[in-house]
Protein backbone atom coordinates (compact mmCIF):
# COMPACT_ATOMS: atom_id res chain seq x y z
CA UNK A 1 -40.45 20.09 20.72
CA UNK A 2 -41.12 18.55 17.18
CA UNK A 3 -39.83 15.34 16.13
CA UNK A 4 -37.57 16.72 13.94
CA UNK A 5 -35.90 19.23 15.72
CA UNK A 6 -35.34 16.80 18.85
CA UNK A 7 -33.53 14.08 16.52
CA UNK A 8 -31.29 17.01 15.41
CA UNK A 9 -30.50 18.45 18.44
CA UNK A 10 -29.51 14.85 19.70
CA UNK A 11 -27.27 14.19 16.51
CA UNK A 12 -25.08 17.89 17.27
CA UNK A 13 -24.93 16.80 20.89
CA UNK A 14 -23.79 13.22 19.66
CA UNK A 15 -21.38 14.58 17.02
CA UNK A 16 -19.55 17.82 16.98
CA UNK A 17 -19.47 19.84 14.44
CA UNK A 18 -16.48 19.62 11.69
CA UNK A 19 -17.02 22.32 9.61
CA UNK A 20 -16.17 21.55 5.65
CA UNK A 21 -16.21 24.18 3.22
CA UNK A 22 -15.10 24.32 -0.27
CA UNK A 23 -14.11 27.79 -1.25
CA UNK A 24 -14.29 28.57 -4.75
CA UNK A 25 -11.61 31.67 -5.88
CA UNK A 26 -12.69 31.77 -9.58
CA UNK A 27 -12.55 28.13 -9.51
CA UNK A 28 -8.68 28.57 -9.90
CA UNK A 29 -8.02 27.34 -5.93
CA UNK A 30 -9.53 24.77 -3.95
CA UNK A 31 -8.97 24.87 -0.13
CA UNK A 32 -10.73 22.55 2.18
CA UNK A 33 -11.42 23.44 5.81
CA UNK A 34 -11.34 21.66 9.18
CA UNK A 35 -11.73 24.43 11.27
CA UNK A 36 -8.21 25.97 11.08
CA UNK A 37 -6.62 23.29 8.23
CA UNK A 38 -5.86 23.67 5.09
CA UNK A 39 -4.88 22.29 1.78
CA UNK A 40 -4.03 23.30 -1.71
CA UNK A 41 -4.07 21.03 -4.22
CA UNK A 42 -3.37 23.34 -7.95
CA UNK A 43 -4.10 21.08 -11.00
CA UNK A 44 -1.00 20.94 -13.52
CA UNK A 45 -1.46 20.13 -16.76
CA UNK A 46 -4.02 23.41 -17.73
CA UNK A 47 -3.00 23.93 -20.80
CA UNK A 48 -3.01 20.30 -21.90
CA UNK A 49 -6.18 20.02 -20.93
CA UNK A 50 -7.55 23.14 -22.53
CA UNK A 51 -5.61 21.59 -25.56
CA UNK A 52 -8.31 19.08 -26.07
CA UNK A 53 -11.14 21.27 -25.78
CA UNK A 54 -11.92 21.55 -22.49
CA UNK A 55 -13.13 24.56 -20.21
CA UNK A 56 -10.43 26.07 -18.56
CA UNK A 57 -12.46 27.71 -15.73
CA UNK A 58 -14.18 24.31 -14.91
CA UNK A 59 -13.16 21.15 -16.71
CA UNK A 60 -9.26 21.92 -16.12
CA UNK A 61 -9.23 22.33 -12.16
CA UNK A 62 -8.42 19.90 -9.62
CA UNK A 63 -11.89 18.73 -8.17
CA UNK A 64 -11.12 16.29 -5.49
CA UNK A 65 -13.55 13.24 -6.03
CA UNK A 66 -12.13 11.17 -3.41
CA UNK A 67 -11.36 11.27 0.43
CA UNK A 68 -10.74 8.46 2.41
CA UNK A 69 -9.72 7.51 5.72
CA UNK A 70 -6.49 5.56 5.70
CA UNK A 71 -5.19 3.04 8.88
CA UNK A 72 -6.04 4.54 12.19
CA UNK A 73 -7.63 7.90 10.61
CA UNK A 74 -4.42 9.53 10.93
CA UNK A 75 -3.88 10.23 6.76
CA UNK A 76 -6.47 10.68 4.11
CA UNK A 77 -6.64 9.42 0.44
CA UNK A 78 -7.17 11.84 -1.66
CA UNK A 79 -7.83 12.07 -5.60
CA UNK A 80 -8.84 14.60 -7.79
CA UNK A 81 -9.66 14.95 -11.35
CA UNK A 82 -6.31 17.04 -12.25
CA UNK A 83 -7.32 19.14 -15.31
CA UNK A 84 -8.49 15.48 -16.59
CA UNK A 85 -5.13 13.90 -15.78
CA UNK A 86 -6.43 11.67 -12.20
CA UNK A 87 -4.00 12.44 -9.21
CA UNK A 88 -3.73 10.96 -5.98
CA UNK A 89 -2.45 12.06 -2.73
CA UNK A 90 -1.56 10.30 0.66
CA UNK A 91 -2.02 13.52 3.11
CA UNK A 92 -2.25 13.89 7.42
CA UNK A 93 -5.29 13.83 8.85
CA UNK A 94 -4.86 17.62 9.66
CA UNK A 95 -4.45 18.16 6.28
CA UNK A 96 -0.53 18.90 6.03
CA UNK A 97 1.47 17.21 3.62
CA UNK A 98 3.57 13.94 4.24
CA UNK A 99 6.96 14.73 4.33
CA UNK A 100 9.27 14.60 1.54
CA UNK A 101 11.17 11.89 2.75
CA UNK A 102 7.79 9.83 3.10
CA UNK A 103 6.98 7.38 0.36
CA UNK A 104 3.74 5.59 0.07
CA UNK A 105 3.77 3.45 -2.60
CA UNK A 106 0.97 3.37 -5.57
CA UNK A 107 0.37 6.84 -5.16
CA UNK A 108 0.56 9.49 -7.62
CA UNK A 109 -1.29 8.51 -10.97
CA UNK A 110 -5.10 8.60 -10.21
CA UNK A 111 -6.40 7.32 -13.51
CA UNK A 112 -8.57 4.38 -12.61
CA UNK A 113 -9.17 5.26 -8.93
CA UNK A 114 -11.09 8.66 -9.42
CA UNK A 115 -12.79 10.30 -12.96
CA UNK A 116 -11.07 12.32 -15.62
CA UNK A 117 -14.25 14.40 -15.88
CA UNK A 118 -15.98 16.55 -12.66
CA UNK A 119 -19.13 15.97 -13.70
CA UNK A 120 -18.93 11.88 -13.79
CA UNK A 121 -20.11 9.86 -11.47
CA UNK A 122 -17.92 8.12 -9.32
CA UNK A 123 -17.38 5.72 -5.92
CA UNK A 124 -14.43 4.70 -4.18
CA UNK A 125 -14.09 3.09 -1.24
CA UNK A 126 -10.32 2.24 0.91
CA UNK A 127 -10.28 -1.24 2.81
CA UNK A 128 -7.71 -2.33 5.26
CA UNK A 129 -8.61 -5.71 6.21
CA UNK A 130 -9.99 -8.56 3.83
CA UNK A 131 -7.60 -7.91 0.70
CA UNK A 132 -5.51 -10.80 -0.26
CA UNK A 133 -2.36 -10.92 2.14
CA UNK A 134 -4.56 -8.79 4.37
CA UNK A 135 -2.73 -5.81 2.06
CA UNK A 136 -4.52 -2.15 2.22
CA UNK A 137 -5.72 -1.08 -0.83
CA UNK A 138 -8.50 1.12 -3.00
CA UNK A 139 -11.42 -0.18 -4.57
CA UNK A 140 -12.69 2.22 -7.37
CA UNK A 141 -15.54 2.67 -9.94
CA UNK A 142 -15.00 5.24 -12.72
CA UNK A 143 -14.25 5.80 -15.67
CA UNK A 144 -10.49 5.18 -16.89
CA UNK A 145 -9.87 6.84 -19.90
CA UNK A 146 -10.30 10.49 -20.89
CA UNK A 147 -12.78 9.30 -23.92
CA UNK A 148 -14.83 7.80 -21.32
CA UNK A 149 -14.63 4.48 -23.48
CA UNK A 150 -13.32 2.32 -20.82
CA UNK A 151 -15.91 2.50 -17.12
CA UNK A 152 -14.21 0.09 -14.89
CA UNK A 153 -14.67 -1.60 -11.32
CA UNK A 154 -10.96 -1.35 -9.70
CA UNK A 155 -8.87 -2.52 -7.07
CA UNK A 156 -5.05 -0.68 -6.88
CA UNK A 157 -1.97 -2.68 -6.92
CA UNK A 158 -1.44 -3.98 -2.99
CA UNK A 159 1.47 -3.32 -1.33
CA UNK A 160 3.52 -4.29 1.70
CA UNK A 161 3.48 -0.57 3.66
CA UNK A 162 6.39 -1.94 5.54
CA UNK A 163 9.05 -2.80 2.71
CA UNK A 164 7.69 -0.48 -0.03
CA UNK A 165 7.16 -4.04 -2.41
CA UNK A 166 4.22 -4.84 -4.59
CA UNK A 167 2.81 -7.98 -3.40
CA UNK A 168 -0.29 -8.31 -5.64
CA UNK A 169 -1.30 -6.13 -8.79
CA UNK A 170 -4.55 -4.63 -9.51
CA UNK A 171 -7.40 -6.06 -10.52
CA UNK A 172 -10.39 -4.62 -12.72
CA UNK A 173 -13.23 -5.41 -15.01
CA UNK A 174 -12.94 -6.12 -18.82
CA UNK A 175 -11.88 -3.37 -20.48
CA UNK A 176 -14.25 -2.26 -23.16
CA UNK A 177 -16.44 -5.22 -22.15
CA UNK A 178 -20.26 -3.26 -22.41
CA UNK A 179 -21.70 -6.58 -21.21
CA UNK A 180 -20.33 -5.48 -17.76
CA UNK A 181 -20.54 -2.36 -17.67
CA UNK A 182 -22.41 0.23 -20.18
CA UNK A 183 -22.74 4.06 -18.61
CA UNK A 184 -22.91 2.96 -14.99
CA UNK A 185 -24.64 4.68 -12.10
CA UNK A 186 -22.40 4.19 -9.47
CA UNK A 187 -23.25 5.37 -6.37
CA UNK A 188 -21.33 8.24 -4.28
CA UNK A 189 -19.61 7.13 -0.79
């Protein structure tokens, strides 16, 4: 047996298969699969969007940008570009929603924590331990306005999960500061 097909036989009999797939519907749906899971996450905002130029088939769809493990891997992070209006979602691992009565605070306005634009680069990354007051909370590099003007390095307001209260606000880089940051290549995670 060659070398390479030995080291992938051991990593299928090491790990078992999760099957992802992104399934494109004329770019107007975006379901992602694990196994029998789903979720459907529609952009709003089309029009708006289109308003200022951009492609309606592309641009102004939701492409998620972001999924992260969240506590004990039971819930996901997730953000997505919107129609270039950044939204985030707190979702179960299985991919069902969080019911209504189930608040997670910070979440909802993505700007800062994943691109405006699909095609930007972008890295995220969601730490539990080691924030002040040992608070959960995302750290971020994108871009934070739709002009791409302002790239930043991010961390989200940190809150107490138990009470609902902010107990530290977020932190980023200079804004419009090119001696920082000028058209970063920040690496996917």
């Amino acid at each position: 047996m060659d070398r390479r097909r030995e080291d992938r036989v051991k990593w299928r009999e090491t790990f078992p298969p999760i099957i992802i797939r992104i399934e494109f519907n004329l770019v107007t749906r975006i379901s992602f699969y694990f196994q029998r899971d789903s979720l459907i996450l529609e952009p709003t905002l089309i029009d708006n969007c289109v308003s200022k130029g951009k492609s309606e088939h592309f641009d102004c769809r939701n492409h998620i940008r972001v999924i992260q493990s969240i506590g004990d891997g039971d819930r996901l992070y997730i953000c997505g570009t919107n129609a270039h209006n950044p939204k985030d979602w707190v979702v179960h691992a299985n991919l069902t929603h969080l019911s209504r009565n189930t608040f997670v605070p910070g979440i909802g306005l993505g700007i800062a924590k994943c691109p405006y634009d699909p095609t930007d680069n972008s890295t995220a990354i969601w730490v539990e331990k080691g924030n002040p007051g040992d608070l959960p909370g995302l750290y971020s590099g994108t871009n934070a306005e739709f002009t791409k003007a302002d790239t930043v390095i991010f961390r989200t307001d940190l809150y107490n999960l138990t009470t609902g209260r902010k107990e530290f606000t977020f932190k980023r880089t200079l804004k419009y500061d090119s001696k920082w940051l000028d058209k970063p290549n920040l690496p996917h995670m």
